[in-house]
Protein backbone atom coordinates (compact mmCIF):
# COMPACT_ATOMS: atom_id res chain seq x y z
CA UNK A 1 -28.51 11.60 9.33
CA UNK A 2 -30.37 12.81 6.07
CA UNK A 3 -32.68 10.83 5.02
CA UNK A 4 -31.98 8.26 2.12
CA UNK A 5 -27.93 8.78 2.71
CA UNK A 6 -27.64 5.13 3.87
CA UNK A 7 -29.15 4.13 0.29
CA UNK A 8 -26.64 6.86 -1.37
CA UNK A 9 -23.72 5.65 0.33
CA UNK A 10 -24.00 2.09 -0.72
CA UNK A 11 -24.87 2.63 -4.06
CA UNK A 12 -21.15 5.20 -3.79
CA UNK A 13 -19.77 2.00 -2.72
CA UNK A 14 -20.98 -0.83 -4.85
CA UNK A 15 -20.87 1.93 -8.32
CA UNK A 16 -17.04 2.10 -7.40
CA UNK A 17 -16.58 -1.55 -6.70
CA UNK A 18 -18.52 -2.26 -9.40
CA UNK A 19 -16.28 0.41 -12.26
CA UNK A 20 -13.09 -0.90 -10.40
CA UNK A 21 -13.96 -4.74 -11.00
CA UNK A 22 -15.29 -3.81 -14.31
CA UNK A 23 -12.23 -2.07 -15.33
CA UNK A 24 -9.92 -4.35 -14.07
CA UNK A 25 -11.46 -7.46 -16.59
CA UNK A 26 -11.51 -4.65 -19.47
CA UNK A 27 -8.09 -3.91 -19.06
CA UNK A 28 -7.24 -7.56 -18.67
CA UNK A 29 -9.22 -8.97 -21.74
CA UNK A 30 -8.26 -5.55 -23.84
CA UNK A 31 -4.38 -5.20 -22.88
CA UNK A 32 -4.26 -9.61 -23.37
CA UNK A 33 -6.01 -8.75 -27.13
CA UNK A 34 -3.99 -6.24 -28.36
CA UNK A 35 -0.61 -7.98 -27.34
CA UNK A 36 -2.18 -10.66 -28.77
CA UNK A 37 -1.93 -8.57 -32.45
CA UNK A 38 1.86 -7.58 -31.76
CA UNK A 39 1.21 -4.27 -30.21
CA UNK A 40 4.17 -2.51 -28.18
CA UNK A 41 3.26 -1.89 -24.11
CA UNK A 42 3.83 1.82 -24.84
CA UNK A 43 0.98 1.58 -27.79
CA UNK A 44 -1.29 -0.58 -25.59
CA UNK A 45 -0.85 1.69 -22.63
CA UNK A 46 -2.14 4.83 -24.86
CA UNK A 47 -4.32 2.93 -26.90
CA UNK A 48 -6.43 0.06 -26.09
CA UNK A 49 -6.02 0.10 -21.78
CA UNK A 50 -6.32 4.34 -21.82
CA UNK A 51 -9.51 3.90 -23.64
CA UNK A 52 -10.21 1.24 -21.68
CA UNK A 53 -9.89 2.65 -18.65
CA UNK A 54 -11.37 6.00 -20.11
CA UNK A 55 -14.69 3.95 -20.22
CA UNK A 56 -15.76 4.96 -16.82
CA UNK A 57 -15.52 8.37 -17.55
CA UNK A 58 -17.98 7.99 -20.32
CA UNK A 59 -20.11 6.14 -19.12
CA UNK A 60 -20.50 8.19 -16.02
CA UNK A 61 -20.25 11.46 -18.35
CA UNK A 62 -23.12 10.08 -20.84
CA UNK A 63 -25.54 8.63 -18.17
CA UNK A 64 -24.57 12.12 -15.60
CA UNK A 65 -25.08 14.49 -18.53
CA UNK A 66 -28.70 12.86 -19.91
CA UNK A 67 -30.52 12.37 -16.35
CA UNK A 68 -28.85 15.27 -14.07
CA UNK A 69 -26.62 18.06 -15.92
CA UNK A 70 -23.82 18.66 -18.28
CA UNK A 71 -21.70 19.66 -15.30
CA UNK A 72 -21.52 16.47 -14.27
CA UNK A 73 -20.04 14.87 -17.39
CA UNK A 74 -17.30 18.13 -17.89
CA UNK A 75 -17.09 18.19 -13.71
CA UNK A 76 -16.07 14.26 -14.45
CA UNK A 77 -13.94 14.12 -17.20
CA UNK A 78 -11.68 17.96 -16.07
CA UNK A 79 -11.60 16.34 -12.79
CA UNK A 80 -10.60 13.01 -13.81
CA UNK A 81 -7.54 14.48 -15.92
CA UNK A 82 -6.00 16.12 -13.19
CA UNK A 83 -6.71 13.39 -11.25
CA UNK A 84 -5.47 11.65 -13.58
CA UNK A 85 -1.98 13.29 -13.28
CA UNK A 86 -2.18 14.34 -9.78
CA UNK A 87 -3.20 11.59 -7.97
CA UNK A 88 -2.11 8.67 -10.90
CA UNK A 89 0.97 9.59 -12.01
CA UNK A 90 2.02 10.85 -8.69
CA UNK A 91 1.64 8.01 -6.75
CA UNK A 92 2.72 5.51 -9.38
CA UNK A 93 6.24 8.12 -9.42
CA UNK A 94 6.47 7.60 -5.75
CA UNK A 95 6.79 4.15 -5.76
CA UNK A 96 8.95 3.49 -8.56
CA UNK A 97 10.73 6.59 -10.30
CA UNK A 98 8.75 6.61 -14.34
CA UNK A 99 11.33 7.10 -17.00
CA UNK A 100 10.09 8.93 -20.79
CA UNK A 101 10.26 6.81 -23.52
CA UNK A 102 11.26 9.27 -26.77
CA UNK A 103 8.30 7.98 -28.54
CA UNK A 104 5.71 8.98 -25.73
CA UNK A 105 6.96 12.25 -26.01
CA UNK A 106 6.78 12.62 -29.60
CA UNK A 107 3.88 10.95 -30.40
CA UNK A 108 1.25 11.21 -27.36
CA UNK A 109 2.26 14.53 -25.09
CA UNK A 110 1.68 17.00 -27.92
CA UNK A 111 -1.40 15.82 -28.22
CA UNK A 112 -2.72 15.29 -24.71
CA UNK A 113 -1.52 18.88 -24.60
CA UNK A 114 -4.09 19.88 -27.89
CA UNK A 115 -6.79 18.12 -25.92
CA UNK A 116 -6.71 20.58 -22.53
CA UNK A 117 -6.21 23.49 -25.18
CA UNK A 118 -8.96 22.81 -27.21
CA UNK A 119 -11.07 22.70 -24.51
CA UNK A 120 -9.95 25.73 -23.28
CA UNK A 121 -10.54 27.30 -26.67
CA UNK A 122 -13.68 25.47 -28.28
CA UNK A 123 -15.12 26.32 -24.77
CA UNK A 124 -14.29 29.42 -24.42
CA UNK A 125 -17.68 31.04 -25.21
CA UNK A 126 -19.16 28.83 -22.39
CA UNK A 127 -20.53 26.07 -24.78
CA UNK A 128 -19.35 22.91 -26.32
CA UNK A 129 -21.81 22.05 -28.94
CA UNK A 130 -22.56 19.47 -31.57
CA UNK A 131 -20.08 21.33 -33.70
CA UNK A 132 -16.86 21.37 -30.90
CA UNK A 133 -18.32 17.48 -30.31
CA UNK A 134 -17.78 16.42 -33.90
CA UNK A 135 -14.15 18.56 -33.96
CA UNK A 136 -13.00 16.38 -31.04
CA UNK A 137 -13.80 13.17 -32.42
CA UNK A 138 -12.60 13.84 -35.94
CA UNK A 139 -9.45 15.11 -34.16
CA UNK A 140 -9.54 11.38 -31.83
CA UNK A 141 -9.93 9.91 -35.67
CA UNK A 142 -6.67 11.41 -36.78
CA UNK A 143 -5.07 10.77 -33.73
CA UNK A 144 -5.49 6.95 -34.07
CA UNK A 145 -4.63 6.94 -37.86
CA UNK A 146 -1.28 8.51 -36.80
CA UNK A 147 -0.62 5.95 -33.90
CA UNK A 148 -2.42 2.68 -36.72
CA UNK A 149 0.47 4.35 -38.89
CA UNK A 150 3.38 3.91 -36.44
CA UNK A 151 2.15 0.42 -35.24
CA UNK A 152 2.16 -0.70 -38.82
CA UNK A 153 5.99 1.08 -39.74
CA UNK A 154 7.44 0.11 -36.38
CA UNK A 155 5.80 -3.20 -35.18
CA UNK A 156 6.62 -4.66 -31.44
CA UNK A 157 9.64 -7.08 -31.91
CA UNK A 158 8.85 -10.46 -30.38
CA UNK A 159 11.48 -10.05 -27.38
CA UNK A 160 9.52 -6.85 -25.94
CA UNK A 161 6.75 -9.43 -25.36
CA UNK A 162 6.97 -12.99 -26.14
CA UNK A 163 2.92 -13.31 -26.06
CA UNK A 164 2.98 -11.10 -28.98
CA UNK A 165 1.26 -12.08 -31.79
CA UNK A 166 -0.50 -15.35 -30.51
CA UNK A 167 -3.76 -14.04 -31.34
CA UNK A 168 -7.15 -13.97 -30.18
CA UNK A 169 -8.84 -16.24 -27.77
CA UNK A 170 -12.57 -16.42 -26.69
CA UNK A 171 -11.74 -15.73 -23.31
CA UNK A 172 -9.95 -12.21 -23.61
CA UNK A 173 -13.09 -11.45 -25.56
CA UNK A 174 -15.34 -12.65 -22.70
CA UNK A 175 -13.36 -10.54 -20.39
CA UNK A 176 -14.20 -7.14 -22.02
CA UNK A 177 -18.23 -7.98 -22.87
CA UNK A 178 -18.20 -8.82 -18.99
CA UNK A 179 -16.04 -5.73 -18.04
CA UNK A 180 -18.34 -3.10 -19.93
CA UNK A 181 -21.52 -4.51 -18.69
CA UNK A 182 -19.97 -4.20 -14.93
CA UNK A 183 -18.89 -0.68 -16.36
CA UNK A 184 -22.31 0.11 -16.94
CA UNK A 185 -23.81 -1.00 -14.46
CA UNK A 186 -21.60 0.72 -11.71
CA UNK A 187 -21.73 3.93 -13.53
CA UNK A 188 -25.52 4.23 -12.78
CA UNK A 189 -24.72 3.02 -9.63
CA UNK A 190 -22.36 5.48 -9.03
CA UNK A 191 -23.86 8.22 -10.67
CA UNK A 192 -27.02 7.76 -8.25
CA UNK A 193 -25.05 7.19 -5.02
CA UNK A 194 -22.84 10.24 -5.63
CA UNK A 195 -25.16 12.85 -6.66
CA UNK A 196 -27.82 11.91 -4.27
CA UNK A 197 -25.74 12.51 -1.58
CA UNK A 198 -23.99 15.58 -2.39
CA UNK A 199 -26.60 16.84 -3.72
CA UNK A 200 -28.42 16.66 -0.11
CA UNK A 201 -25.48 17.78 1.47
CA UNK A 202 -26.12 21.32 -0.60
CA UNK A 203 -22.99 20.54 -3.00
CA UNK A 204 -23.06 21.89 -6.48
CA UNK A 205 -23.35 19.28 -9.63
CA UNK A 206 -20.11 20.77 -10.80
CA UNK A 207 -18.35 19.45 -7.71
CA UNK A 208 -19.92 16.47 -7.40
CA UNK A 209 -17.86 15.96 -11.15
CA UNK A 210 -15.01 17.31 -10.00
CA UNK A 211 -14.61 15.19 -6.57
CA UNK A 212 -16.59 12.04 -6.27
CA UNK A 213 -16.93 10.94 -9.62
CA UNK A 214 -13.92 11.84 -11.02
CA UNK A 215 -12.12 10.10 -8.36
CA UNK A 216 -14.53 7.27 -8.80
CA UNK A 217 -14.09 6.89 -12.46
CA UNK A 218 -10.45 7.58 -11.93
CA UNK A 219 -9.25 4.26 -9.80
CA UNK A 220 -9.31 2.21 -12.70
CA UNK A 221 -6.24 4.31 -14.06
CA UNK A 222 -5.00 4.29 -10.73
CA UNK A 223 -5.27 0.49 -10.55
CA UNK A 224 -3.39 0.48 -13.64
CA UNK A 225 -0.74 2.52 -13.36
CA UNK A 226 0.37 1.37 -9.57
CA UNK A 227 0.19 -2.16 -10.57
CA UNK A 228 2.82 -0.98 -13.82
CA UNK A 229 4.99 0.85 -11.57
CA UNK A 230 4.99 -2.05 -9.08
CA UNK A 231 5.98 -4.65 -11.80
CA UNK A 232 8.60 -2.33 -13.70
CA UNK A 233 6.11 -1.72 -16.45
CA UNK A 234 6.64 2.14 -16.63
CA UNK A 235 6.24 2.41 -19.89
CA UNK A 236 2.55 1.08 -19.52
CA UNK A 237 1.74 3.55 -16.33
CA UNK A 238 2.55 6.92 -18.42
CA UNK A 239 1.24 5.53 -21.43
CA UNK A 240 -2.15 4.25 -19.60
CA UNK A 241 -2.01 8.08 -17.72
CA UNK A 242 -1.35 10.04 -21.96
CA UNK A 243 -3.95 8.02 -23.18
CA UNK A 244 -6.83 8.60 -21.16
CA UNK A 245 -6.30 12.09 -21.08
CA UNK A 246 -6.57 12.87 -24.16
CA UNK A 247 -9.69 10.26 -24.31
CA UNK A 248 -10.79 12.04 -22.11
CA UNK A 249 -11.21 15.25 -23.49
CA UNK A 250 -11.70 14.01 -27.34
CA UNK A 251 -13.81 10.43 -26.88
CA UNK A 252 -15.74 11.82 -23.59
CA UNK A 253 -16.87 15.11 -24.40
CA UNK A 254 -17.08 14.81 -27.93
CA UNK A 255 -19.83 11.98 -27.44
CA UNK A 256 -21.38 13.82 -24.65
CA UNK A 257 -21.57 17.09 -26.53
CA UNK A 258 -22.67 14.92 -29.88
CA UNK A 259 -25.56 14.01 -27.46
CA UNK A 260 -26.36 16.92 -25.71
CA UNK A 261 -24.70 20.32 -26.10
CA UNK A 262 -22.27 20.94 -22.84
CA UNK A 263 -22.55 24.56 -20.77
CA UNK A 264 -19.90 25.84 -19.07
CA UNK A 265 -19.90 28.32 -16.12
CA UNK A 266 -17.71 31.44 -16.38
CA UNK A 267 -16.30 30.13 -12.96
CA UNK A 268 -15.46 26.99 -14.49
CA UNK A 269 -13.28 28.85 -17.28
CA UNK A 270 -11.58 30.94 -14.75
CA UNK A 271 -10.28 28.10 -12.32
CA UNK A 272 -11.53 24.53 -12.81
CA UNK A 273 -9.89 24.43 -16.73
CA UNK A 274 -7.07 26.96 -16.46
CA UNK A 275 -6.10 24.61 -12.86
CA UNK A 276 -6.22 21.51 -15.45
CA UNK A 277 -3.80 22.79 -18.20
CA UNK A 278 -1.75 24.00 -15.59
CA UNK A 279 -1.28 20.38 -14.47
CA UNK A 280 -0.75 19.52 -17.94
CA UNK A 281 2.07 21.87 -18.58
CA UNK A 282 3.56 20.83 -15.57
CA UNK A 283 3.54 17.63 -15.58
CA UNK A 284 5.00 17.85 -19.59
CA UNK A 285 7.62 20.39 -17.95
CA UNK A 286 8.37 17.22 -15.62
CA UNK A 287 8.56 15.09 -18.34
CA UNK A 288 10.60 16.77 -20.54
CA UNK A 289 13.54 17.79 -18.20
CA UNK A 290 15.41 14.59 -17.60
CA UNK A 291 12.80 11.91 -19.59
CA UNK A 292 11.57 10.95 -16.29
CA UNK A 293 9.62 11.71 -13.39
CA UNK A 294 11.04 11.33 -9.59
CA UNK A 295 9.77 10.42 -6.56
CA UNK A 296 10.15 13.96 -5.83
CA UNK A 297 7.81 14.76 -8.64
CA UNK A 298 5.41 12.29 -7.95
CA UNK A 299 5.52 14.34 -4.57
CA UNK A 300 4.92 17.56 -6.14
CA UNK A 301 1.88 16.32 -8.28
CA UNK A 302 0.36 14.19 -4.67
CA UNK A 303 0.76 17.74 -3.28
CA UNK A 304 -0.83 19.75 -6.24
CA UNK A 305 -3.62 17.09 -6.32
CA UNK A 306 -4.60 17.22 -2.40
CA UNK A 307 -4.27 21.12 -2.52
CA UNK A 308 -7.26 21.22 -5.63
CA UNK A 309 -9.49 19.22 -3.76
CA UNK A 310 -8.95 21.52 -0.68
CA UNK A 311 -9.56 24.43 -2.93
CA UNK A 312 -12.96 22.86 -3.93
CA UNK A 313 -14.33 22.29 -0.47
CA UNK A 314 -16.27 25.10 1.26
């Protein structure tokens, strides 16, 4: 065995524990909060619980990007969104069948779609600077105004959730300080454990992004979205799924790139991206025909998913 890969494993396992735990009270305290202000499910799916569950990603992105590479942070957040909609949304679809609300697909789709094309296009010249940074957050900015807009024309009614509008309580707020500190802390944890021991197995940064990590960073979404398909929530599992892609791509890298200009490999642009808008187009092509997605999709996506990761491995 190579030396120190004991050390690297655990750390694997406690950072993913640790983000998993951490996410969990974020999107407890966060999700209980914004109900707690009269929010719809559908708004607190793409809102506050995608960005909570986005966390990870940034955390993992900031911390990966300032003590190993940039490919870590863009290997992260690329692989988390089709991870994201592989592995999420098809496995959430295969146990309960996730039907479109109108508003999702008005509101959040076009713009998780902008995100992966942006990124394709502010990235084409194998940089995202300071400059492509700032255009994703001011684009994140306008995003939100839109969404503050239609929570303020089209507030949640008080059947949709009878806990709406109760208000804030010490304890929700207690719940997020102590899910971003566990946030942080795995994120080290799991930047460390991950990285050391691909990286002794001979495995490019990039990949150690793509795989590990992003499947790391992407459980809390997973967590999220199975429990909403179990309880009949759909509306929270594609919501949760919208959201973080596109905070993702906007919050994530836009931050990252703010900090520390991004480089991306020509061999990055010619399969890693173009593989993640493909999933995006396909899983909006999903969406749109019927307003739902089928066990048969989830299937697909499962598929799609499994067959990327094969792709990746030597």
């Amino acid at each position: 065995m190579l030396s120190g890969t004991p050390l690297f494993i655990l750390l694997l396992a406690a950072g993913i524990v640790a983000l998993y735990g951490g996410a969990e009270l974020l999107v407890a305290g966060a999700g209980r909060l914004a109900l707690g202000i009269g929010l719809r499910a559908t708004t607190v799916g793409v809102t506050v619980i995608a960005f909570a569950t986005t966390a990870p990603e940034l955390f993992v992105s900031t911390i990966g990007a300032l003590n190993v590479s940039t490919d870590i942070g863009l290997g992260a957040v690329v692989g988390s969104n089709i991870a994201n909609i592989g592995l999420v949304l098809g496995v959430a679809a295969l146990i309960k069948p996730l039907p479109i609300a109108d508003r999702v697909m008005r509101r959040h789709v076009p713009t998780m779609v902008l995100a992966a094309i942006l990124l394709i296009g502010l990235g084409a010249n194998g940089r995202i600077g300071r400059l492509e940074g700032a255009i994703f957050l001011l684009v994140l900015a306008g995003f939100t105004a839109v969404l503050l807009y239609y929570v303020n024309a089209d507030p949640a009614p008080v059947t949709e959730n009878p806990d709406a509008g109760d208000g804030i309580s010490l304890r929700d707020v207690a719940l997020v300080i102590g899910g971003l500190v566990a946030l942080v802390v795995g994120s080290r944890w799991l930047v460390a454990g991950g990285t050391g021991l691909l990286s002794a197995l001979g495995v490019s940064d990039l990949v150690i992004g793509l795989t590990v990590l992003a499947l790391g960073t992407s459980l809390p979404e997973l967590a999220a979205s199975v429990v909403g398909a179990v309880r009949g929530e759909t509306e929270f599992a594609i919501g949760n799924v919208v959201g973080s892609n596109i905070y993702n791509i906007f919050a994530v890298l836009g931050i990252v790139a703010l900090i520390t200009p991004i480089e991306i490999e020509p061999a990055t642009l010619r399969f890693e991206l173009p593989i993640m808008v493909a999933f995006t187009v396909v899983l909006v092509g999903m969406m749109g025909y019927g307003r739902r997605l089928t066990r048969i999709d989830g299937a697909i996506l499962v598929a799609g998913y499994v067959g990327f990761i094969l792709l990746l491995v030597p």
